[in-house]
Each structure stands twice: as C-alpha cells, then as structure tokens.
N, C-alpha and C. Protein backbone atom coordinates (compact mmCIF):
# COMPACT_ATOMS: atom_id res chain seq x y z
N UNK A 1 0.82 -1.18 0.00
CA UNK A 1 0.00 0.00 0.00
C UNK A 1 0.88 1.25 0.00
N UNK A 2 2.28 1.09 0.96
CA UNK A 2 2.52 1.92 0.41
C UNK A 2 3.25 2.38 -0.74
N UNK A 3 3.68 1.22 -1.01
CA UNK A 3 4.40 1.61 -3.03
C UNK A 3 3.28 2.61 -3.40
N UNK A 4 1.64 2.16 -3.36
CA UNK A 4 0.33 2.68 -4.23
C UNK A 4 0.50 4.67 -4.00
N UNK A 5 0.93 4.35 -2.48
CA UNK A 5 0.66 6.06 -2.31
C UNK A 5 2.56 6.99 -2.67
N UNK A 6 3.09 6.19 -2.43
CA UNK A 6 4.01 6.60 -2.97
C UNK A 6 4.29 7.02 -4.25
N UNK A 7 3.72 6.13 -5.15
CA UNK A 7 3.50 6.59 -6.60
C UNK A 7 2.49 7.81 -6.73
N UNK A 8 1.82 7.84 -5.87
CA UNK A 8 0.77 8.81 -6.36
C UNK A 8 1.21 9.93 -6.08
N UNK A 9 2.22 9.90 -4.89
CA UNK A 9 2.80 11.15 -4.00
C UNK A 9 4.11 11.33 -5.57
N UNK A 10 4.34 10.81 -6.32
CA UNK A 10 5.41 10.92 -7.40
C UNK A 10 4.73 11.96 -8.79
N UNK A 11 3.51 11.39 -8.55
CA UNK A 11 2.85 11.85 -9.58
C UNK A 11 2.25 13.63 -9.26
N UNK A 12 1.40 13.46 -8.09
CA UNK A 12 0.77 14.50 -7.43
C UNK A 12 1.73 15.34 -6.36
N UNK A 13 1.11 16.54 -6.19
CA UNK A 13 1.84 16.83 -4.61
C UNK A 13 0.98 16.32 -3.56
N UNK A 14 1.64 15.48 -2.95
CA UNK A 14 0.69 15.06 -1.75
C UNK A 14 1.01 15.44 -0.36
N UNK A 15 0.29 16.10 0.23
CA UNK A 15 0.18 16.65 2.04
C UNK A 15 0.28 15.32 2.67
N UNK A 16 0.77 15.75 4.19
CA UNK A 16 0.30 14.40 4.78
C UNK A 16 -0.98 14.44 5.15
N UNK A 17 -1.63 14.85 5.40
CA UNK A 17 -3.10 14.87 5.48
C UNK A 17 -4.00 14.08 4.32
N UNK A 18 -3.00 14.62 3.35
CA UNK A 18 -3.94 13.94 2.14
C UNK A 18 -3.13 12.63 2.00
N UNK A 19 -2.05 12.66 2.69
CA UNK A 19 -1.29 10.71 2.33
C UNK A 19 -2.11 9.96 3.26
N UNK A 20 -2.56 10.20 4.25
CA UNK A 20 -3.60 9.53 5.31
C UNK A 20 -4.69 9.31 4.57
N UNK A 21 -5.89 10.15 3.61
CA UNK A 21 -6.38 9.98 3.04
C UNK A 21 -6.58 8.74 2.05
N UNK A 22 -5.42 9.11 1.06
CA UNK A 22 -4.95 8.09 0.43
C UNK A 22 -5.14 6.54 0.84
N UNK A 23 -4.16 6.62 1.94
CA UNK A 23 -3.76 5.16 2.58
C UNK A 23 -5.22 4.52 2.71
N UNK A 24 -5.84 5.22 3.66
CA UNK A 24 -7.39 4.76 4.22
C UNK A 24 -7.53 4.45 2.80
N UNK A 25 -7.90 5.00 1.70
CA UNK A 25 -8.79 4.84 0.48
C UNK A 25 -7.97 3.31 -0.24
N UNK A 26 -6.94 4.03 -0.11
CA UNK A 26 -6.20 2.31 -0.92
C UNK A 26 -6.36 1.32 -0.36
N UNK A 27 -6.63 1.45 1.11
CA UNK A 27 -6.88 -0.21 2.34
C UNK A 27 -8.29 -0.62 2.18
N UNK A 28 -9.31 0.50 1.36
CA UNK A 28 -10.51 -0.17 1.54
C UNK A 28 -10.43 -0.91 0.12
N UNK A 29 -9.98 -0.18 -1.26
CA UNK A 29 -9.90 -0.89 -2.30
C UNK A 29 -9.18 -2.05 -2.56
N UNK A 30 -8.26 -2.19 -1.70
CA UNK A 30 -7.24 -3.58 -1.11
C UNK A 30 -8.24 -4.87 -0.97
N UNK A 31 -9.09 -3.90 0.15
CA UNK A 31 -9.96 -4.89 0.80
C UNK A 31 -11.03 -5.79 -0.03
N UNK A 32 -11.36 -4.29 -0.65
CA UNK A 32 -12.66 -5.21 -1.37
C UNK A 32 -12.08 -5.78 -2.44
N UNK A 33 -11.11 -5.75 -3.25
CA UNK A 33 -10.25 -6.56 -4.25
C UNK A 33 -10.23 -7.95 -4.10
N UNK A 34 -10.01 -8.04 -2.88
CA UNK A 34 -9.02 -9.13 -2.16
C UNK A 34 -11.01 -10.30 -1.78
N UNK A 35 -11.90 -9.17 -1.58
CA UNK A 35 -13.44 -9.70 -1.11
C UNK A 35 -13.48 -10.35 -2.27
N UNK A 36 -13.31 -9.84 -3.30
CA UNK A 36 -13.69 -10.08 -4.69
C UNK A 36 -13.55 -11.26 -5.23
N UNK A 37 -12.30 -11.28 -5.11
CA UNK A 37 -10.93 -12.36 -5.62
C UNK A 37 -11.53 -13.77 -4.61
N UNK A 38 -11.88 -13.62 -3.48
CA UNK A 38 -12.47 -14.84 -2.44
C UNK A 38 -13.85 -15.38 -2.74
N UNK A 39 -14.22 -14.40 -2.80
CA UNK A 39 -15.89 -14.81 -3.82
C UNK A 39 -15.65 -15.46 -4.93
N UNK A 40 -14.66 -14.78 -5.84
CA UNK A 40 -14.66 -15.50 -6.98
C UNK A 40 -14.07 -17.08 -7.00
N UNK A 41 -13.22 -17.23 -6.02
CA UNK A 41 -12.90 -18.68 -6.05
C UNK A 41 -13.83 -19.22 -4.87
N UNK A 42 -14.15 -19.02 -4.59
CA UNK A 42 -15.17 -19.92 -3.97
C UNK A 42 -16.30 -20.49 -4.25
N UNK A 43 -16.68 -19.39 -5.29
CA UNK A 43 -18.39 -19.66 -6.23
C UNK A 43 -17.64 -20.62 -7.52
N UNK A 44 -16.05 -20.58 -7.88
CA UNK A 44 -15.42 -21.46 -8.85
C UNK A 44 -15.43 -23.16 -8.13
N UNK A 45 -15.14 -23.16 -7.08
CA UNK A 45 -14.59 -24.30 -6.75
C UNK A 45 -15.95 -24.96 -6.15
N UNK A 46 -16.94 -24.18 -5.39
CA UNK A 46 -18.41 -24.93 -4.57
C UNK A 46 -19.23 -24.24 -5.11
N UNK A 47 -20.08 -23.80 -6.57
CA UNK A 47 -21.14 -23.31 -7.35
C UNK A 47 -22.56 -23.79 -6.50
N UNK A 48 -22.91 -22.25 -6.16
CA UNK A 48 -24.01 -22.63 -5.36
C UNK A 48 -25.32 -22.08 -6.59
N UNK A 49 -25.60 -22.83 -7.30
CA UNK A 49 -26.78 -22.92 -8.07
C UNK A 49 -26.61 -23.08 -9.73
N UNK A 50 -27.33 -23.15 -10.34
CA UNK A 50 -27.14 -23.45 -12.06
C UNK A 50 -27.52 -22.32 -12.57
N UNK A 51 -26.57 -21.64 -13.71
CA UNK A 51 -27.08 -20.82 -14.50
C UNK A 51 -27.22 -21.13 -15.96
N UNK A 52 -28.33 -20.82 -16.45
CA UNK A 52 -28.87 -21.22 -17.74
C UNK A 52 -28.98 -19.84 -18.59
N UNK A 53 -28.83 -20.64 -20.25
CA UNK A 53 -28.92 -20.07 -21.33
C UNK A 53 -29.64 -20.66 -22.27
N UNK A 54 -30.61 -19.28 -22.42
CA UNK A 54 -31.41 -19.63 -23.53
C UNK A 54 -31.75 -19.00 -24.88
N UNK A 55 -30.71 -19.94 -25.85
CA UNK A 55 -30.69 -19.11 -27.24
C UNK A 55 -32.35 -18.83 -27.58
N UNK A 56 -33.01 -17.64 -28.04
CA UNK A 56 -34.22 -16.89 -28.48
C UNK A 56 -33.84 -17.19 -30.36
N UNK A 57 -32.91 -16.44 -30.55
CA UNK A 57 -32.30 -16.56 -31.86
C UNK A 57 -31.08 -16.10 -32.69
N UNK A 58 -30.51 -16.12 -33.59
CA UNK A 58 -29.10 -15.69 -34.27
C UNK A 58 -29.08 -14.91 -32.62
N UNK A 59 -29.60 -13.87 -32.56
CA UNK A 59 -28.63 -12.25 -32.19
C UNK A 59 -29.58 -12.32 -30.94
N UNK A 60 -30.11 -12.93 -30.27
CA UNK A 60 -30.67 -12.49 -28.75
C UNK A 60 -30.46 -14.23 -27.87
N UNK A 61 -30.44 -13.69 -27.07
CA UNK A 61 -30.52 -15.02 -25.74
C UNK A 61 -30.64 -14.40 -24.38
N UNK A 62 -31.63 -15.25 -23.69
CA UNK A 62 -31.53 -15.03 -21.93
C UNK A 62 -30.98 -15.95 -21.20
N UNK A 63 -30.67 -15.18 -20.40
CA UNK A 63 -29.66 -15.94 -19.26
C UNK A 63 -30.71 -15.79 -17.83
N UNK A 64 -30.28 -16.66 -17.02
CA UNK A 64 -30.68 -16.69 -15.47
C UNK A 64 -30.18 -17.67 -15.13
N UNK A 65 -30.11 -17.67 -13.34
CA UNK A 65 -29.39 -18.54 -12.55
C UNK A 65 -30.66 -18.57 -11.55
N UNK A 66 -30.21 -20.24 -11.29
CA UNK A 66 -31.17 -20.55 -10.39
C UNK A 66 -30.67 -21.28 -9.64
N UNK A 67 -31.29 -21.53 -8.24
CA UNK A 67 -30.40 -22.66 -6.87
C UNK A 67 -30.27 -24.05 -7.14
N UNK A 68 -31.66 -24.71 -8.04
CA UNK A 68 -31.96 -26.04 -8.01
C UNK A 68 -31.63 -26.29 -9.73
N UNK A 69 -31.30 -27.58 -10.25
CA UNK A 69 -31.76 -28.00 -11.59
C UNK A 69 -32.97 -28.16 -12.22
N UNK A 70 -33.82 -28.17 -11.29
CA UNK A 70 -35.08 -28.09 -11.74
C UNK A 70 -35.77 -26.79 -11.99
N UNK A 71 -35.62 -26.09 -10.72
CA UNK A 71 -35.69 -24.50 -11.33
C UNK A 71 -35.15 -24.00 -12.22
N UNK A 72 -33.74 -24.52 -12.76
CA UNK A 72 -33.09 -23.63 -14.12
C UNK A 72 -34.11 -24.16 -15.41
N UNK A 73 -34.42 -25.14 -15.59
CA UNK A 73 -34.86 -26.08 -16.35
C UNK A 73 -36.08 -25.17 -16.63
N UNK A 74 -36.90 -25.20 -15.31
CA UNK A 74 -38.48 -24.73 -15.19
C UNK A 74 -38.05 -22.91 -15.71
N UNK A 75 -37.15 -22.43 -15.19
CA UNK A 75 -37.21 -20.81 -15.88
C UNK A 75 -36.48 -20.50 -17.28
N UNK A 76 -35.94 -21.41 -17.90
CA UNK A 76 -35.60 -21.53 -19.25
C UNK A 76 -37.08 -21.95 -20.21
N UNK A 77 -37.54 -23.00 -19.30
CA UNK A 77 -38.70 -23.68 -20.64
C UNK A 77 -39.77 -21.86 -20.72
N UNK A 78 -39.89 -21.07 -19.07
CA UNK A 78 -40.54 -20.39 -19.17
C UNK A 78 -39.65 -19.01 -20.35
N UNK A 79 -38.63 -19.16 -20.26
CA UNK A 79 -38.43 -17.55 -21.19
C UNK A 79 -38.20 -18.22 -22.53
N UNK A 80 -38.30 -19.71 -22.80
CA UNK A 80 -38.62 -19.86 -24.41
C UNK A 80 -40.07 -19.70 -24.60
N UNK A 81 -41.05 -20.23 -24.31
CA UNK A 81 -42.60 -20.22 -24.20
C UNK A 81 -42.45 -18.50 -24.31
N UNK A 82 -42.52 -17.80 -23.38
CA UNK A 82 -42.45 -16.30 -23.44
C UNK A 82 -41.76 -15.80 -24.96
N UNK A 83 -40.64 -16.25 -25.36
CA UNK A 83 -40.41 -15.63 -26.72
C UNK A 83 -41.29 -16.19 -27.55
N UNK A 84 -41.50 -17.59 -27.88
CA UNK A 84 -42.18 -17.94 -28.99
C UNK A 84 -43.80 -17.59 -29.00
N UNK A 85 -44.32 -17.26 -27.71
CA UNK A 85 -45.51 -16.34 -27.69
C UNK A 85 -45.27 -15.11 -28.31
N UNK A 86 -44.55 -14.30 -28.20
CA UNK A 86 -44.30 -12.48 -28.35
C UNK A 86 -44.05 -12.73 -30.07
N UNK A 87 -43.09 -13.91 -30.31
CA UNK A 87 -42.56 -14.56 -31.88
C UNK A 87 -44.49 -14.48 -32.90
N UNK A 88 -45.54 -15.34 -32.37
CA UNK A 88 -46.25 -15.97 -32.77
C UNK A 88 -47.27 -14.47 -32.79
N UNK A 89 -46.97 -13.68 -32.00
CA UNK A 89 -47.96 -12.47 -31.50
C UNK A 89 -47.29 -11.30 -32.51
N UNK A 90 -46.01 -11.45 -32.94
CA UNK A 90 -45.56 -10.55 -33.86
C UNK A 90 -45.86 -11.28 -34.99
N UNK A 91 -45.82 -12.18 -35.54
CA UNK A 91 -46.85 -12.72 -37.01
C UNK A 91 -48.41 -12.38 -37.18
N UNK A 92 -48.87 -12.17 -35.88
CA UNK A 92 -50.01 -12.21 -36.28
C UNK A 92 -50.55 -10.89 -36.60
N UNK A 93 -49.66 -9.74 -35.75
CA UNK A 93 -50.08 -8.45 -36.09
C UNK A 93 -49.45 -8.00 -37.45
N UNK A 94 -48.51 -8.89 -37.82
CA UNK A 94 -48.05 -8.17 -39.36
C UNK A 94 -48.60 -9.48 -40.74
N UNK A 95 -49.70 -10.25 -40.33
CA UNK A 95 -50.64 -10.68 -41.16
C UNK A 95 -52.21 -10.04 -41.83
C-alpha cells in the first residue's frame, strides 16, 4: 500500500493529510479486491446454483441462474414459451 501512495505522491503533490487519506482509500480498495478475488474462487470451486442459457435466436438469448436444476430447467422452458408467444404475437399483427 505503500508503493500505491508513494507513486501517487510521485505523480501528485501530496500533504500528509492527504497521504492519510490516500492510505485509508487504498486499504478499503485492497480490501474489497481481495473480497472479490475470495468470492470469486469460492463460487469457482463450490457453485451454489445453475445458470442457464437460452438461445431466443441468431442475435438475442436469456440468461438466469437458479439454486436447483429443476428450477433452471423450469425458468428456461418459461423464457422460451415467453419468446415464442411475443414470436407468434408478432406474425399475427403483421398478417
């Protein structure tokens, strides 16, 4: 952290008032980096739910995640049904 403010103190003029600043600000972005980086391997290695994709067509698709396999299953069949309704509802108004 402090290489981070040191560089900045290279770049900028920095007070000590404002290097205290700094520091605090770089320890919280440290922090949550570091939150980030732990979430991310943890949801890699123990995936707590299924996320699904559902091609609509060429150039559109929905996505959602769900806890169970059966729920991904059950909210995919629902956003194909939903397109091929809106699909079947746009033929009919340009017939």
């Amino acid at each position: 952290m402090d290489f981070t403010v040191r560089l900045c103190a290279s770049i900028f003029e920095v007070k000590s008032f404002t290097k205290s600043w700094l520091t605090t600000g770089f320890m919280i972005v440290y922090v949550y980096i570091a939150g980030l980086l732990i979430q991310y391997v943890v949801q890699t290695v123990h995936p707590s739910g299924w996320k699904w994709v559902a091609h609509i067509s060429h150039t559109k698709q929905t996505t959602g995640f769900s806890s169970s396999k059966d729920l991904a299953v059950r909210a995919a069949k629902r956003a194909i049904e939903k397109a091929l309704a809106a699909e079947k509802k746009r033929e009919e108004n340009h017939c």
